[in-house]
N, C-alpha and C. Protein backbone atom coordinates (compact mmCIF):
# COMPACT_ATOMS: atom_id res chain seq x y z
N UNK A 1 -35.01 -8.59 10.93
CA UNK A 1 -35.00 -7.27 10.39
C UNK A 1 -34.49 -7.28 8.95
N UNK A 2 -33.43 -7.76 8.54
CA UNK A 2 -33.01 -8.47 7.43
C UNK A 2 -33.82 -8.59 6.54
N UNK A 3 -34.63 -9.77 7.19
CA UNK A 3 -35.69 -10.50 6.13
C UNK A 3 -36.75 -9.02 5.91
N UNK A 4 -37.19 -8.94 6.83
CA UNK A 4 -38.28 -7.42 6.30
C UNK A 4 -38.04 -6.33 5.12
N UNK A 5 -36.39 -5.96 5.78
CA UNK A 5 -35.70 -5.27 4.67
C UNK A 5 -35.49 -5.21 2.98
N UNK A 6 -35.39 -6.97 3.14
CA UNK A 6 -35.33 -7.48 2.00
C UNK A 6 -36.35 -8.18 1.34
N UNK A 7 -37.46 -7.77 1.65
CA UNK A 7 -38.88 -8.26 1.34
C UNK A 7 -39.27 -6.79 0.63
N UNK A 8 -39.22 -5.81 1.57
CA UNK A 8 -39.42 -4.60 1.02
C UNK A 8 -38.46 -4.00 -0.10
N UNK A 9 -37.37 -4.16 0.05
CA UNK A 9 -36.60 -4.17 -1.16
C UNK A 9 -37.16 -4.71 -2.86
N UNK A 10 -37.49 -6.05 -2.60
CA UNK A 10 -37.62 -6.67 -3.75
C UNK A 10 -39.30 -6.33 -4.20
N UNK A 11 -40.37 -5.73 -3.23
CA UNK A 11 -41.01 -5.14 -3.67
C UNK A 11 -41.25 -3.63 -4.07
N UNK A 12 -40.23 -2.90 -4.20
CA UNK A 12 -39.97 -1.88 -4.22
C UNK A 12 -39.28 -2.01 -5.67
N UNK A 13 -38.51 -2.92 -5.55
CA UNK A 13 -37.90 -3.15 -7.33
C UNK A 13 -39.14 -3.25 -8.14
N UNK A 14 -40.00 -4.26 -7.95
CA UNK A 14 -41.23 -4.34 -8.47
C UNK A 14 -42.11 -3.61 -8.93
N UNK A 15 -42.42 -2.87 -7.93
CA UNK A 15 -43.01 -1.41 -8.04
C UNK A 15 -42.23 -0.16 -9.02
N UNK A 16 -40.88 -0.56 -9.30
CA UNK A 16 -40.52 0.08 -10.25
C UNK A 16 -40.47 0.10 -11.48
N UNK A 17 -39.95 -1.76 -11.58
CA UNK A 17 -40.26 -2.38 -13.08
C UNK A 17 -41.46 -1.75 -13.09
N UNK A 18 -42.73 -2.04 -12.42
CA UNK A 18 -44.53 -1.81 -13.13
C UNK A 18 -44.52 -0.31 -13.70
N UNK A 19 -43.75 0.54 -12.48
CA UNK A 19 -44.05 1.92 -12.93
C UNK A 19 -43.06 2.36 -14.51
N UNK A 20 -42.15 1.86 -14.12
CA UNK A 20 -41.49 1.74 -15.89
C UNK A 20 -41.95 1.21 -17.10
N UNK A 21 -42.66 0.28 -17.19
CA UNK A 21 -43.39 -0.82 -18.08
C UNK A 21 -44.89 0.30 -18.61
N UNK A 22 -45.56 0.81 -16.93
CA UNK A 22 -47.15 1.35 -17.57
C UNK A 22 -46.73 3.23 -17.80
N UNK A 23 -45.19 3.10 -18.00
CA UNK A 23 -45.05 5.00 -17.99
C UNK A 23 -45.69 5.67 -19.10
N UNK A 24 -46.14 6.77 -18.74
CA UNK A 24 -46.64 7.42 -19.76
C UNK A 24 -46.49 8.95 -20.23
N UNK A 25 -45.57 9.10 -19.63
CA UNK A 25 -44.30 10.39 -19.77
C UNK A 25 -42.83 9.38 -19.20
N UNK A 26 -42.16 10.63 -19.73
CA UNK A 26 -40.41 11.06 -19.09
C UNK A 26 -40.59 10.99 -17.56
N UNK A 27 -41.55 11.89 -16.91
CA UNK A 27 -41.30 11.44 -15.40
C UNK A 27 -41.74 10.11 -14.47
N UNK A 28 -42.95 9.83 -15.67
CA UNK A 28 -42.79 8.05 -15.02
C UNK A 28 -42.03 6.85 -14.99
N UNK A 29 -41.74 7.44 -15.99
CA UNK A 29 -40.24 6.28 -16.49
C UNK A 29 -38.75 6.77 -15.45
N UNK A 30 -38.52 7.84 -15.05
CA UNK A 30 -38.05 8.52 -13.99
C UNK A 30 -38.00 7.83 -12.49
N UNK A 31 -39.74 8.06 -12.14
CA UNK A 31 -39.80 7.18 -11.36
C UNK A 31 -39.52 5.81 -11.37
N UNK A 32 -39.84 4.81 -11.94
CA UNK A 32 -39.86 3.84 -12.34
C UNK A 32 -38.03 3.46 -12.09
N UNK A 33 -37.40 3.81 -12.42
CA UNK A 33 -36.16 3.79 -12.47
C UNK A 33 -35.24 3.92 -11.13
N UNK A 34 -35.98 5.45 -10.79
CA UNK A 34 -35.57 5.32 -9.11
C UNK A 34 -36.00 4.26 -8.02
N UNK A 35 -37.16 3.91 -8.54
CA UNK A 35 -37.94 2.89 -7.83
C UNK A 35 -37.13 1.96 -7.50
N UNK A 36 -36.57 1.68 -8.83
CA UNK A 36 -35.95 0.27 -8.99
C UNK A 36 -34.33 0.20 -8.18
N UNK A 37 -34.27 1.51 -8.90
CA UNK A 37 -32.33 1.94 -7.73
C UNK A 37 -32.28 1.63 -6.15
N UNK A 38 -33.74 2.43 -5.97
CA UNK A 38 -33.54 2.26 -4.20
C UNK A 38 -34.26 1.01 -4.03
N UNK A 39 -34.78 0.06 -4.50
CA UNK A 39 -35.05 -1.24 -4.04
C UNK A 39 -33.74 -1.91 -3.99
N UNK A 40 -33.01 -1.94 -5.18
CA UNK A 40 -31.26 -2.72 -5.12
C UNK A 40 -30.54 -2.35 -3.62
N UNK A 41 -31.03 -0.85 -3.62
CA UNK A 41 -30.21 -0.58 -2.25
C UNK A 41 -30.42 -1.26 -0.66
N UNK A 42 -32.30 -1.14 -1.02
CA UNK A 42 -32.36 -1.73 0.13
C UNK A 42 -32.06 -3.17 0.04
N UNK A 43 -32.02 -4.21 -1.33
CA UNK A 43 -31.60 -5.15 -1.12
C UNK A 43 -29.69 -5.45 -0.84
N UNK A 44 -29.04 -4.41 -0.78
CA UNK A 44 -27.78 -4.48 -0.67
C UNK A 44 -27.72 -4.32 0.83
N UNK A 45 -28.70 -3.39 1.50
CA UNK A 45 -28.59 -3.65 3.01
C UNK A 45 -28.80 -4.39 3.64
N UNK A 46 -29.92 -5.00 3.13
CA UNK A 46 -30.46 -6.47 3.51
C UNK A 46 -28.80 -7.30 4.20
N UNK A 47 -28.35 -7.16 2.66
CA UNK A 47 -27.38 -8.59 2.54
C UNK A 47 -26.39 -7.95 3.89
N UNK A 48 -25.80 -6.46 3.61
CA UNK A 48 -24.79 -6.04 4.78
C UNK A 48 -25.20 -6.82 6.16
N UNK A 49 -26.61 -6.52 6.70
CA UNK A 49 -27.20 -6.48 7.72
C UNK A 49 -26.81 -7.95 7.76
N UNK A 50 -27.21 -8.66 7.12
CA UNK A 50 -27.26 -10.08 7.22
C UNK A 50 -25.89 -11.00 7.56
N UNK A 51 -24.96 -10.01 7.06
CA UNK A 51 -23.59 -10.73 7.04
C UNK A 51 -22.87 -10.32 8.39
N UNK A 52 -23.38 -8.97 8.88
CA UNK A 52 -22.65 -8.22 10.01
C UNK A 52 -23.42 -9.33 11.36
N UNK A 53 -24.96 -9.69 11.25
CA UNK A 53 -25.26 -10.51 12.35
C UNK A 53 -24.57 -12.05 12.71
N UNK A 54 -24.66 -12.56 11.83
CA UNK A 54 -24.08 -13.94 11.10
C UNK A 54 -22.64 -14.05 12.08
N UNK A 55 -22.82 -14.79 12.70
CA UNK A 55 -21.65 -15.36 13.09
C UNK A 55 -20.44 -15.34 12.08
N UNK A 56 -19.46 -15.42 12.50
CA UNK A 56 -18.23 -16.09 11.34
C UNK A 56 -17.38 -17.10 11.70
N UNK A 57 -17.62 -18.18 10.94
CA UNK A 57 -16.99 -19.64 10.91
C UNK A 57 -15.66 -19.40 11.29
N UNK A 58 -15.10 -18.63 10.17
CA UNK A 58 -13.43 -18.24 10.20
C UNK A 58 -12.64 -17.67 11.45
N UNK A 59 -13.54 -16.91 12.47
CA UNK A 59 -13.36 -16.55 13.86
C UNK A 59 -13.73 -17.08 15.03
N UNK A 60 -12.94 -17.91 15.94
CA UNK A 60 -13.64 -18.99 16.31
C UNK A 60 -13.03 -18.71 17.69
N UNK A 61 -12.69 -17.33 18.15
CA UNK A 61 -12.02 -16.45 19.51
C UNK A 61 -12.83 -16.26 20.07
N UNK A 62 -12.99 -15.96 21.17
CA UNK A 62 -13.54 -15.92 22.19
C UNK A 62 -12.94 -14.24 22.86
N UNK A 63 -13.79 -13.26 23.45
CA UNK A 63 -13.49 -12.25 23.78
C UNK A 63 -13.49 -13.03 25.35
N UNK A 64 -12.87 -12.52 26.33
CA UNK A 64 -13.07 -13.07 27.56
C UNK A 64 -13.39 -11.34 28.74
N UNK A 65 -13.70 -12.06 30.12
CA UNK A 65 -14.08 -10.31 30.73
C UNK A 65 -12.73 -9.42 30.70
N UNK A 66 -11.91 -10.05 30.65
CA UNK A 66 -10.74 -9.24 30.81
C UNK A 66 -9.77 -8.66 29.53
N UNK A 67 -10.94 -8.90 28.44
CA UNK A 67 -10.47 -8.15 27.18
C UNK A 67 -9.07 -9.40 26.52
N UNK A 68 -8.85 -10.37 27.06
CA UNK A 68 -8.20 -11.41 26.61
C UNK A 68 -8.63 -12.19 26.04
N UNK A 69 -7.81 -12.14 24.39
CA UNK A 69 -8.58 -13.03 23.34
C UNK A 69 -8.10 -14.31 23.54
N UNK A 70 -9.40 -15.40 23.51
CA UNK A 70 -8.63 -16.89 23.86
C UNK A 70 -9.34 -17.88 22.03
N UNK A 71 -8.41 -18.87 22.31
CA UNK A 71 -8.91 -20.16 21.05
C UNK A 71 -9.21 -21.00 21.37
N UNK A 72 -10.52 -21.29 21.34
CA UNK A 72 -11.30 -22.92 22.32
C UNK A 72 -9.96 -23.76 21.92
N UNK A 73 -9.67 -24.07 20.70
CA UNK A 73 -8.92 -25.01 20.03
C UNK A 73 -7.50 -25.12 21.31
N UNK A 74 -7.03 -23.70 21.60
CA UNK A 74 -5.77 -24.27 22.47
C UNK A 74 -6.14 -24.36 24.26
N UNK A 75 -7.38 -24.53 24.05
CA UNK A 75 -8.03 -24.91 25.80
C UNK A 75 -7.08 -26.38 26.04
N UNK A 76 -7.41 -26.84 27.35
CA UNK A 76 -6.65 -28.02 27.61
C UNK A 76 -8.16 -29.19 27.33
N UNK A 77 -7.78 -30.42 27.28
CA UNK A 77 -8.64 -31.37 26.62
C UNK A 77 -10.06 -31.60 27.49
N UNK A 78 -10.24 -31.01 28.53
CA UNK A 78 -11.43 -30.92 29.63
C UNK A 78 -12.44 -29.77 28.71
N UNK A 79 -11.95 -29.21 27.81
CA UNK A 79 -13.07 -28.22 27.84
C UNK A 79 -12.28 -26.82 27.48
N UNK A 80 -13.41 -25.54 27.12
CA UNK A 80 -13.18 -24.71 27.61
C UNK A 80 -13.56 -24.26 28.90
N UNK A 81 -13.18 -23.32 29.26
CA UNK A 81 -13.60 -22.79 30.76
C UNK A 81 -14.62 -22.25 30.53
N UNK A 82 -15.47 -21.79 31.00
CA UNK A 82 -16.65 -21.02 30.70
C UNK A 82 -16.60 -19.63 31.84
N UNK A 83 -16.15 -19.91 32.81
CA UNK A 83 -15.94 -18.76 33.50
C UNK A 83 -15.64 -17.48 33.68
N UNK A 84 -14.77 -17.60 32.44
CA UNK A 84 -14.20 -16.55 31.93
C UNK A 84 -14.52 -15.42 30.87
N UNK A 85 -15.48 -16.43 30.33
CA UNK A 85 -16.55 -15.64 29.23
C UNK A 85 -17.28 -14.64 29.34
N UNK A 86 -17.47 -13.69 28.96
CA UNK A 86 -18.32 -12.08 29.23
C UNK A 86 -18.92 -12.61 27.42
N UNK A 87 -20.32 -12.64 27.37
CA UNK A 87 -21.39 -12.22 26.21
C UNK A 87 -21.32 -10.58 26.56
N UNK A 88 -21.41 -9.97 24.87
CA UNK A 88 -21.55 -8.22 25.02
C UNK A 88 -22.62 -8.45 24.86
């Protein structure tokens, strides 16, 4: 979804540069401009979207079913348990 977002984004910038470049009044150049604003935007969602799915390296907890946060790291040397794990 990301990638779509940000495909359409960067052609939407595009479409603005052109409409700015071939303006031929004040309101094309208008457009042209907005064009270009809401393409940045959708490329700024892109990136949100992208970062909110993305795993994070730095968090490496485990939610368990019973709302108890665990750290593979302080499991005992067999493993973690897996039993205990609830995926949302």
């Amino acid at each position: 979804m990301a990638i779509i977002i940000g495909i359409l984004g960067i052609l939407q910038m595009l479409g603005g540069v052109l409409a700015f470049l071939a303006a031929q009044s004040a309101i094309h150049e208008i457009l042209g401009a907005v064009g270009f604003g809401l393409g940045t935007l959708c490329m700024g969602q892109a990136v949100i979207i992208t970062r909110l799915i993305a795993p994070k390296a730095s968090e490496p907890f485990i939610r368990t079913s019973s709302n108890k946060i665990i750290n593979p790291k302080d499991e005992p040397a067999g493993g973690l348990d897996t039993s205990r794990i609830s995926l949302p």
